[in-house]
C-alpha atoms as a PDB file:
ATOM      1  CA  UNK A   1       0.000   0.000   0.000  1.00  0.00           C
ATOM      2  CA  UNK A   2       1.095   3.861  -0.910  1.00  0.00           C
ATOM      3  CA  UNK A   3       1.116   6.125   1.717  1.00  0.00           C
ATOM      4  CA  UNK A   4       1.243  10.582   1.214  1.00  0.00           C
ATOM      5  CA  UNK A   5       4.523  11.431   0.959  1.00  0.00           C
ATOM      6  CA  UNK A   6       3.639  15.529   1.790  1.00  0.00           C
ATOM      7  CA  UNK A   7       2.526  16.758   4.476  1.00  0.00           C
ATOM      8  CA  UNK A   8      -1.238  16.305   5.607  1.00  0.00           C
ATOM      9  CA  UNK A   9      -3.119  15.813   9.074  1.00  0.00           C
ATOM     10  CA  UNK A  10      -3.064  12.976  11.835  1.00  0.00           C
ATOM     11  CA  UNK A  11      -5.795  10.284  11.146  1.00  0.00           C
ATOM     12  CA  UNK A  12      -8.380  10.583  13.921  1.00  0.00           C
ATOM     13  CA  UNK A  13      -6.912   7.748  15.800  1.00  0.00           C
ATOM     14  CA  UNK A  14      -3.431   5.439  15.713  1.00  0.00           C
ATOM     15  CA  UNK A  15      -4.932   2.248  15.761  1.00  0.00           C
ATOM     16  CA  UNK A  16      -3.376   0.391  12.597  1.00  0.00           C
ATOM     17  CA  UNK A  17      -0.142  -0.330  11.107  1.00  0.00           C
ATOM     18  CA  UNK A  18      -0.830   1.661   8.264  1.00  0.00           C
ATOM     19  CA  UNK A  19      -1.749   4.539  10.636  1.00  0.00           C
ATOM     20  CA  UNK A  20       1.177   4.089  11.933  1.00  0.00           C
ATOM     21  CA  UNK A  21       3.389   3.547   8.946  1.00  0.00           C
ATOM     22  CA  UNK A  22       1.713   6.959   7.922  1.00  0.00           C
ATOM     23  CA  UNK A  23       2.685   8.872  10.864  1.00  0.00           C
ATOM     24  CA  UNK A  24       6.147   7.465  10.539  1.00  0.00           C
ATOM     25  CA  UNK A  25       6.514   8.954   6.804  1.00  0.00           C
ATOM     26  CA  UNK A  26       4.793  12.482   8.242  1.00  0.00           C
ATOM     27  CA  UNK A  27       7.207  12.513  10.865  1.00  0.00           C
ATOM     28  CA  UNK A  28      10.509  11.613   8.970  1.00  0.00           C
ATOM     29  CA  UNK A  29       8.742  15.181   6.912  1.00  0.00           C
ATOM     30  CA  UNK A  30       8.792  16.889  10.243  1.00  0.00           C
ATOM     31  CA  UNK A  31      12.237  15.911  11.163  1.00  0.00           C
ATOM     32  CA  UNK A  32      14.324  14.021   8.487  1.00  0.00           C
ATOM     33  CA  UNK A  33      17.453  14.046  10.395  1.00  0.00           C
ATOM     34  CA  UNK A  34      16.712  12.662  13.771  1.00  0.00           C
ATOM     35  CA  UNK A  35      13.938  10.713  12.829  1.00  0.00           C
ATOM     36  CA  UNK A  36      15.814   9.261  10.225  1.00  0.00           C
ATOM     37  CA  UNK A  37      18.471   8.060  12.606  1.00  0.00           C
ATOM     38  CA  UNK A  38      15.968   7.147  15.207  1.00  0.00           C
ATOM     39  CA  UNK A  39      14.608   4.578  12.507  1.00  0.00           C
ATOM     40  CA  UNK A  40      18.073   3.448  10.844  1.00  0.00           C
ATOM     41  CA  UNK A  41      19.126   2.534  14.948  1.00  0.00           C
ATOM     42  CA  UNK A  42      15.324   1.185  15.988  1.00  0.00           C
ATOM     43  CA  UNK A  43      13.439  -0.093  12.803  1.00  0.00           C
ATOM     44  CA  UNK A  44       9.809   0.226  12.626  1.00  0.00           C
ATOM     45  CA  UNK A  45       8.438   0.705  16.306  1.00  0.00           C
ATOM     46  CA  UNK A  46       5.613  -1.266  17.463  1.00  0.00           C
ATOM     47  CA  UNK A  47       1.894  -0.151  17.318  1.00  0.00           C
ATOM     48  CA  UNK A  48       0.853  -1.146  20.977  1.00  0.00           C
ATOM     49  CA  UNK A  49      -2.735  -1.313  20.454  1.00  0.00           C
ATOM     50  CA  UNK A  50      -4.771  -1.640  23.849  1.00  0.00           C
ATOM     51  CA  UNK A  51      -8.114  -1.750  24.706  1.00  0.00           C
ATOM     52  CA  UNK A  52     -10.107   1.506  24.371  1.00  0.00           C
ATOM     53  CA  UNK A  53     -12.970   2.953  26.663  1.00  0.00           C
ATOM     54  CA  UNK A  54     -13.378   1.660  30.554  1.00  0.00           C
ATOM     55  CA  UNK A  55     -11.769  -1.538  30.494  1.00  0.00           C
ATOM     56  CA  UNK A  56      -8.464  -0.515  29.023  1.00  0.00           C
ATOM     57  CA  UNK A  57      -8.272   2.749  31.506  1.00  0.00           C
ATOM     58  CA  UNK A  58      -8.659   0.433  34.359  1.00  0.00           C
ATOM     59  CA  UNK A  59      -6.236  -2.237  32.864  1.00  0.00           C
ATOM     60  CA  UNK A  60      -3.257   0.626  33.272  1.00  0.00           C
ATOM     61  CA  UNK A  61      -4.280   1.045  36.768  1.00  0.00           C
ATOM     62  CA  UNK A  62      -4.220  -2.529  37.801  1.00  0.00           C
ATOM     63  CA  UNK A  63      -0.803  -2.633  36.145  1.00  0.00           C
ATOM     64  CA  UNK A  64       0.784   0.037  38.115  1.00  0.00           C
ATOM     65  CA  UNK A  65       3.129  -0.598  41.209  1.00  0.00           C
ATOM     66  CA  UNK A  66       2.970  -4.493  40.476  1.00  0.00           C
ATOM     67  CA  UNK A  67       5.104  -7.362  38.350  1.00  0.00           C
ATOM     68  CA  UNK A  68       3.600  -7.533  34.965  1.00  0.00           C
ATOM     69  CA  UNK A  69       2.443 -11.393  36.319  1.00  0.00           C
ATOM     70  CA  UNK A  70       0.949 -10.066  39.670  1.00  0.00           C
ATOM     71  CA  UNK A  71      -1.040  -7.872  36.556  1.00  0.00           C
ATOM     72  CA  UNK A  72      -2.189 -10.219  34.662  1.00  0.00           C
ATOM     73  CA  UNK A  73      -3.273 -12.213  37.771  1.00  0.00           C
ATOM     74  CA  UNK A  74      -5.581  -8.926  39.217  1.00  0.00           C
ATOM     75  CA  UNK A  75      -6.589  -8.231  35.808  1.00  0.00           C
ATOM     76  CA  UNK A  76      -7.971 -11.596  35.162  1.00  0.00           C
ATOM     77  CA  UNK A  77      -9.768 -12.043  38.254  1.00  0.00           C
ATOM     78  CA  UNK A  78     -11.373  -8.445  37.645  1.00  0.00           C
ATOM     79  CA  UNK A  79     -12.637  -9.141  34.079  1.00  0.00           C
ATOM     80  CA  UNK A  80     -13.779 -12.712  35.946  1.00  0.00           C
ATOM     81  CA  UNK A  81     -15.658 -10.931  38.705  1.00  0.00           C
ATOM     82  CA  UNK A  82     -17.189  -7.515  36.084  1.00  0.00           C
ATOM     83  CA  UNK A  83     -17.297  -9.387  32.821  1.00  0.00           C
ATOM     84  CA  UNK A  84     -18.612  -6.457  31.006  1.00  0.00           C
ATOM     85  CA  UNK A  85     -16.618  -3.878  32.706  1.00  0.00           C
ATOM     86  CA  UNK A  86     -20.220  -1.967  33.375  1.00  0.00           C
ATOM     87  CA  UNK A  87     -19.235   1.586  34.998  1.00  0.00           C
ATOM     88  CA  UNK A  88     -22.225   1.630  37.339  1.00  0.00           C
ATOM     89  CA  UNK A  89     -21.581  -2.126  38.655  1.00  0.00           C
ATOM     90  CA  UNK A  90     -17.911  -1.449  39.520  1.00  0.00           C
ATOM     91  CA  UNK A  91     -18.687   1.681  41.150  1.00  0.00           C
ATOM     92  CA  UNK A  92     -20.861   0.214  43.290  1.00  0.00           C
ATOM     93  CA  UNK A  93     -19.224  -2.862  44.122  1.00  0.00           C
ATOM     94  CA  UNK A  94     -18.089  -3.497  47.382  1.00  0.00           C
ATOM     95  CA  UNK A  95     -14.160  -3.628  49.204  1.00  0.00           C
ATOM     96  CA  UNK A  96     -14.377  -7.141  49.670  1.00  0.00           C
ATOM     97  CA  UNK A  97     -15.778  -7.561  45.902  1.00  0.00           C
ATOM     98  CA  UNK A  98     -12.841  -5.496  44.808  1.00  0.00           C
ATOM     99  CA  UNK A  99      -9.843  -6.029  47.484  1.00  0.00           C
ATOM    100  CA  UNK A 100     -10.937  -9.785  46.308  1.00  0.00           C
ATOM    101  CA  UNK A 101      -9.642  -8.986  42.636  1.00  0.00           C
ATOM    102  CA  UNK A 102      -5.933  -7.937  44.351  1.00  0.00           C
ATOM    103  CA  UNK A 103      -6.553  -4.317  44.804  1.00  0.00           C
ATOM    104  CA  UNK A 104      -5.028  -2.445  47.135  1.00  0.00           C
ATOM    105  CA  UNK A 105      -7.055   0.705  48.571  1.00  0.00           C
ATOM    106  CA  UNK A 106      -5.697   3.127  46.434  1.00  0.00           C
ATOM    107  CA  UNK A 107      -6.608   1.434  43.408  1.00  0.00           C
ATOM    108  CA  UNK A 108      -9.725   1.421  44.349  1.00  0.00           C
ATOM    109  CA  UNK A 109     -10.988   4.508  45.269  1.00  0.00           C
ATOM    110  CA  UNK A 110      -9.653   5.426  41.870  1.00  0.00           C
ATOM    111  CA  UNK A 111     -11.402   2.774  39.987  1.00  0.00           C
ATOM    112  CA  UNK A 112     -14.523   4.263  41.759  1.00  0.00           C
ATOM    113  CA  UNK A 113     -13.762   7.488  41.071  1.00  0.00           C
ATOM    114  CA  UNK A 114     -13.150   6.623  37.625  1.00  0.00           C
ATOM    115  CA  UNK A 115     -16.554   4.423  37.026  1.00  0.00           C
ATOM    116  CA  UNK A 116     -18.659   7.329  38.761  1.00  0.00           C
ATOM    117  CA  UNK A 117     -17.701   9.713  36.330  1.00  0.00           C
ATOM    118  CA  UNK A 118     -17.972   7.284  33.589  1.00  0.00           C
ATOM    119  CA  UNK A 119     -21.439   6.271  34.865  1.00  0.00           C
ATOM    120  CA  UNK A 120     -22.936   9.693  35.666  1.00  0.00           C
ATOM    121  CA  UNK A 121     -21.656  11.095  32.090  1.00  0.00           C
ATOM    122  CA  UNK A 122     -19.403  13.407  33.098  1.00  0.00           C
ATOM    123  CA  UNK A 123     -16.371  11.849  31.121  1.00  0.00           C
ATOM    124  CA  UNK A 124     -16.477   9.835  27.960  1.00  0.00           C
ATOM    125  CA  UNK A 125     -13.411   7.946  27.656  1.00  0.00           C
ATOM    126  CA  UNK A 126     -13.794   7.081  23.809  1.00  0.00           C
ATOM    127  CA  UNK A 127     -14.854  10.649  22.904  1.00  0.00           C
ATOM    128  CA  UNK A 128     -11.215  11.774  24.421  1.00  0.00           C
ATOM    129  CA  UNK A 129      -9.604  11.074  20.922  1.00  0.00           C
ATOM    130  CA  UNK A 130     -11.489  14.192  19.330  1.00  0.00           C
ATOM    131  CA  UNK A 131     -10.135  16.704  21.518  1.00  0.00           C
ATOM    132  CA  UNK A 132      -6.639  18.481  21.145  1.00  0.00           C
ATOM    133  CA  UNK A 133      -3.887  16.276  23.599  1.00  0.00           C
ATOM    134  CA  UNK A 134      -4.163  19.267  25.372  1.00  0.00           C
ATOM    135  CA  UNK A 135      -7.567  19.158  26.649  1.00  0.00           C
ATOM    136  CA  UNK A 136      -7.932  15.200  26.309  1.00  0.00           C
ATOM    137  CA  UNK A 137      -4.705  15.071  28.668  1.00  0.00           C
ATOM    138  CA  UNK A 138      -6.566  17.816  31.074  1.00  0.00           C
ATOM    139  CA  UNK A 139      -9.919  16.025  31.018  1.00  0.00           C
ATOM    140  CA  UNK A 140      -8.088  12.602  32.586  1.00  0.00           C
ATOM    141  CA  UNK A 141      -6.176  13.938  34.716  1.00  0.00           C
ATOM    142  CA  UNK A 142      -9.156  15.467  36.490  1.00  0.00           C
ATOM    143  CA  UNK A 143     -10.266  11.914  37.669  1.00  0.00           C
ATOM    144  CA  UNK A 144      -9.351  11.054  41.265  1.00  0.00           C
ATOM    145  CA  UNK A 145      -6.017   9.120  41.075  1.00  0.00           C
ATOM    146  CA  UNK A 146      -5.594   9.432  37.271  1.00  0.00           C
ATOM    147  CA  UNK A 147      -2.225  11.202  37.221  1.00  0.00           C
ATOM    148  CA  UNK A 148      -0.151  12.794  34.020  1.00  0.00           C
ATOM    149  CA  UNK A 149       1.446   9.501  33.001  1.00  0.00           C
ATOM    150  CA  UNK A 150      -2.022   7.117  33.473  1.00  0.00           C
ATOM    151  CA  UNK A 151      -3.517  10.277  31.221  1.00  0.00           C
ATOM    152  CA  UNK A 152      -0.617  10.183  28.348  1.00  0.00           C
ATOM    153  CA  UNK A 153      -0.350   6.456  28.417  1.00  0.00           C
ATOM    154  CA  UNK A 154      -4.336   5.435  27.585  1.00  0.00           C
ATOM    155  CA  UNK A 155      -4.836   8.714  24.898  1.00  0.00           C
ATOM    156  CA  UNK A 156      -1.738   7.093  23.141  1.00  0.00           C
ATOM    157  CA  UNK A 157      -1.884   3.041  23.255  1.00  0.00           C
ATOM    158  CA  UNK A 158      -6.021   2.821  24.347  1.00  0.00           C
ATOM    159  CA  UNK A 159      -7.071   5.656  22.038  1.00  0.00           C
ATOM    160  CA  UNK A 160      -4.583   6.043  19.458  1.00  0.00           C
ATOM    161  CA  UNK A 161      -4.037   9.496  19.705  1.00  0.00           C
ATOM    162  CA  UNK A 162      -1.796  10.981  17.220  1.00  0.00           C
ATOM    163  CA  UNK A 163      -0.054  13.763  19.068  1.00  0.00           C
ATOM    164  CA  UNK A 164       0.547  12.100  23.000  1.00  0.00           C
ATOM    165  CA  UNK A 165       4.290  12.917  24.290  1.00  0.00           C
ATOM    166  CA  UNK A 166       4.232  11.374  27.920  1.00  0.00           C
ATOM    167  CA  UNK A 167       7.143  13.943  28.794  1.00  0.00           C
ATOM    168  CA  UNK A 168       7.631  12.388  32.600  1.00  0.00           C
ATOM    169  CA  UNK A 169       8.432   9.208  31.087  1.00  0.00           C
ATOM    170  CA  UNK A 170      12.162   8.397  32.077  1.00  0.00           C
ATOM    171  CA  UNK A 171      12.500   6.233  29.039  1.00  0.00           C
ATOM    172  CA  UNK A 172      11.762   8.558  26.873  1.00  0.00           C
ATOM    173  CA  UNK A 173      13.966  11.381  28.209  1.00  0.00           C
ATOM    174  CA  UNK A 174      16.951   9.212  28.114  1.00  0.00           C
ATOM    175  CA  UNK A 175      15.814   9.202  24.332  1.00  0.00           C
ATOM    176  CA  UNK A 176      15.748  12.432  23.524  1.00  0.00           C
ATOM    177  CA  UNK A 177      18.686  12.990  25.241  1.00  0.00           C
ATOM    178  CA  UNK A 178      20.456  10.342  23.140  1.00  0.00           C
ATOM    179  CA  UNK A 179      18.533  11.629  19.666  1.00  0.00           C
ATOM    180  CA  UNK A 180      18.967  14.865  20.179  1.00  0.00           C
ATOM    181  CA  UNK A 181      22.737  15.073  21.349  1.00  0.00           C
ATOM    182  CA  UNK A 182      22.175  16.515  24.712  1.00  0.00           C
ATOM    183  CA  UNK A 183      24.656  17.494  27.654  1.00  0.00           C
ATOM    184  CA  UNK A 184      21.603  15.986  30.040  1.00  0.00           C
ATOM    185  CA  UNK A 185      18.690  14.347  30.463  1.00  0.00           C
ATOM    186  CA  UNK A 186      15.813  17.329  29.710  1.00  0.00           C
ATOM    187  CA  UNK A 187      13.254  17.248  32.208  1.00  0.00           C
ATOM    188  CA  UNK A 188       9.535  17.376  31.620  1.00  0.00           C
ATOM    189  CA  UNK A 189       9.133  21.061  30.895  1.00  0.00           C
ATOM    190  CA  UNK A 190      12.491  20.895  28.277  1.00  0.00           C
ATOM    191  CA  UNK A 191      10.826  17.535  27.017  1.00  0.00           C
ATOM    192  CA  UNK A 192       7.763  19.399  26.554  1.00  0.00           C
ATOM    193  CA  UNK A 193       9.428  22.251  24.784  1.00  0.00           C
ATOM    194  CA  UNK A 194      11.303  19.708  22.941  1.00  0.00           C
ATOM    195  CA  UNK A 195       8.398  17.812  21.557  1.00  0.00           C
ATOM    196  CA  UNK A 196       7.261  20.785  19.647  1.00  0.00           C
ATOM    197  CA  UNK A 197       8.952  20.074  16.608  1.00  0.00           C
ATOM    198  CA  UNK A 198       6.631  16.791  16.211  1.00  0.00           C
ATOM    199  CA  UNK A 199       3.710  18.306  16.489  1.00  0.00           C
ATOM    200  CA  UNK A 200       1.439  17.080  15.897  1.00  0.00           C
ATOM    201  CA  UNK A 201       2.397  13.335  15.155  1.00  0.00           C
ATOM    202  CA  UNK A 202       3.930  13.782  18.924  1.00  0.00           C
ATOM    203  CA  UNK A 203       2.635  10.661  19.911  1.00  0.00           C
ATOM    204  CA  UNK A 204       4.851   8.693  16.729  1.00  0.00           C
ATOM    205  CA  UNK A 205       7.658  10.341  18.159  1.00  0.00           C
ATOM    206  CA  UNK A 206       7.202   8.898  21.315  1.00  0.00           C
ATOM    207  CA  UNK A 207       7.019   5.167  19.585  1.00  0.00           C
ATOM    208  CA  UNK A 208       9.820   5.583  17.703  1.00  0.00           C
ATOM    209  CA  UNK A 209      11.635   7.291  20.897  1.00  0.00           C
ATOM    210  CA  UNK A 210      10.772   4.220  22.740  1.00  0.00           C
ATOM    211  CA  UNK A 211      11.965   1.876  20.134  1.00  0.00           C
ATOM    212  CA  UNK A 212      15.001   3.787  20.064  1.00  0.00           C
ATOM    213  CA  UNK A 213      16.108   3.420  23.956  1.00  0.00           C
ATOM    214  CA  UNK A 214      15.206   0.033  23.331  1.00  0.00           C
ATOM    215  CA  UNK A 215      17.875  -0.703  20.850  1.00  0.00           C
ATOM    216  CA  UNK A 216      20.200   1.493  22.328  1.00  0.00           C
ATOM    217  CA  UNK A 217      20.592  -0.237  25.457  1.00  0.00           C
ATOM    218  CA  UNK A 218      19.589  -3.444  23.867  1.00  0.00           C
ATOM    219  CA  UNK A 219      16.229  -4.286  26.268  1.00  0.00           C
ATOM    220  CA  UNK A 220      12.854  -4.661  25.877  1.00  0.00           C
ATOM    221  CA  UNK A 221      10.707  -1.049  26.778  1.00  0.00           C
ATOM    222  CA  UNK A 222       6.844  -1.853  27.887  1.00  0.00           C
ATOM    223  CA  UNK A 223       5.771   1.673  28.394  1.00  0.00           C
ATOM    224  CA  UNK A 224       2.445   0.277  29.208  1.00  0.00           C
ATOM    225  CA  UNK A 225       3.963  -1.363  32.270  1.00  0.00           C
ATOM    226  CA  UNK A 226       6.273   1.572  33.612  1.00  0.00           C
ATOM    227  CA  UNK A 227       5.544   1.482  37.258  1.00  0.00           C
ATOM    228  CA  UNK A 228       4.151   5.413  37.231  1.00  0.00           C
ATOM    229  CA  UNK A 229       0.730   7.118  37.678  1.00  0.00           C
END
């Protein structure tokens, strides 16, 4: 398949390979040098589709502050206990119900904070992908518990979003540091300031930046299991 080869927008949402493959070319447009070095050191990064709406939201907070197995563990005895991941049900499920799944207090006053916003209306997780990252990011992170890096990581792997830079990520700030030459590690306001020059396929850069750390220090990078809220 052909894909533009001059400049145009960001699909709606990330969710294919050749959404992907797109926003690598648009990129490379952006920034020929450094993303063309990025992708001569990495390759093609991977797409890391998750689930979007409720259930993929709540996934990412299971998965934080726990072993990827201890994860899959809660995470299967949630979807076991609310098969259908109904907002209204979880939110008015009980501690033992949930403490029963693995979760520790924490997570769940902020699943329940989570479901009763979901529930009442007063968030729509799917809608999140139509808004600027901006104002998608600032919506989340408005949710009891739901911090900066929760936010970044479901608009870019649940949703797709085109234009997601999860600047607290330490991952990818030892990239950038590495792409870009830099004396340091940039922080997340330099990151931020940084991550202007993708606009607004920000969220590609932060595959490819990922992919890139990977193959510089020669490990696997699960973003999606960074222990970070």
């Amino acid at each position: 398949m052909k894909h533009s080869a001059t400049p145009i927008e960001p699909p709606l949402l990330i969710r294919s390979e050749d959404a992907l493959v797109t926003g690598l070319e648009q990129l490379k447009l952006i920034d020929p040098e450094i993303v063309g070095h990025m992708l001569a050191a990495a390759g093609h990064p991977p797409l890391r589709k998750r689930e979007p709406g409720l259930e993929g939201l709540l996934s990412i907070v299971i998965s934080q502050q726990v072993s990827t197995a201890s994860a899959r563990a809660i995470l299967a005895r949630f979807r076991a206990r609310f098969e259908t991941f109904d907002a209204g049900e979880i939110a008015g499920a009980s501690d033992d119900d949930l403490r029963g799944c693995g979760l520790s207090g924490p997570k769940m006053r902020t699943m329940r904070a989570v479901c009763e916003a979901v529930a009442s209306g007063a968030i729509d997780l799917t809608d999140l992908a139509n808004l600027s990252a901006e104002e998608a990011h600032a919506r989340l992170v408005t949710l009891k518990g739901i911090g900066p890096w929760t936010a970044d990581i479901y608009l870019l792997f649940c949703l797709g979003h085109p234009d997601i830079l999860p600047v607290g990520d330490l991952a990818l700030q030892e990239a950038a540091k590495l792409a870009l030459n830099l004396k340091k590690r940039p922080d997340q306001k330099k990151l931020a300031r940084l991550g202007q020059r993708w606009r607004p396929w920000r969220g590609i850069a932060a595959r490819l930046l990922w992919a890139y750390y990977a193959s510089i220090k020669q490990r696997a990078v699960d973003p999606a299991s960074v222990l970070k809220s």
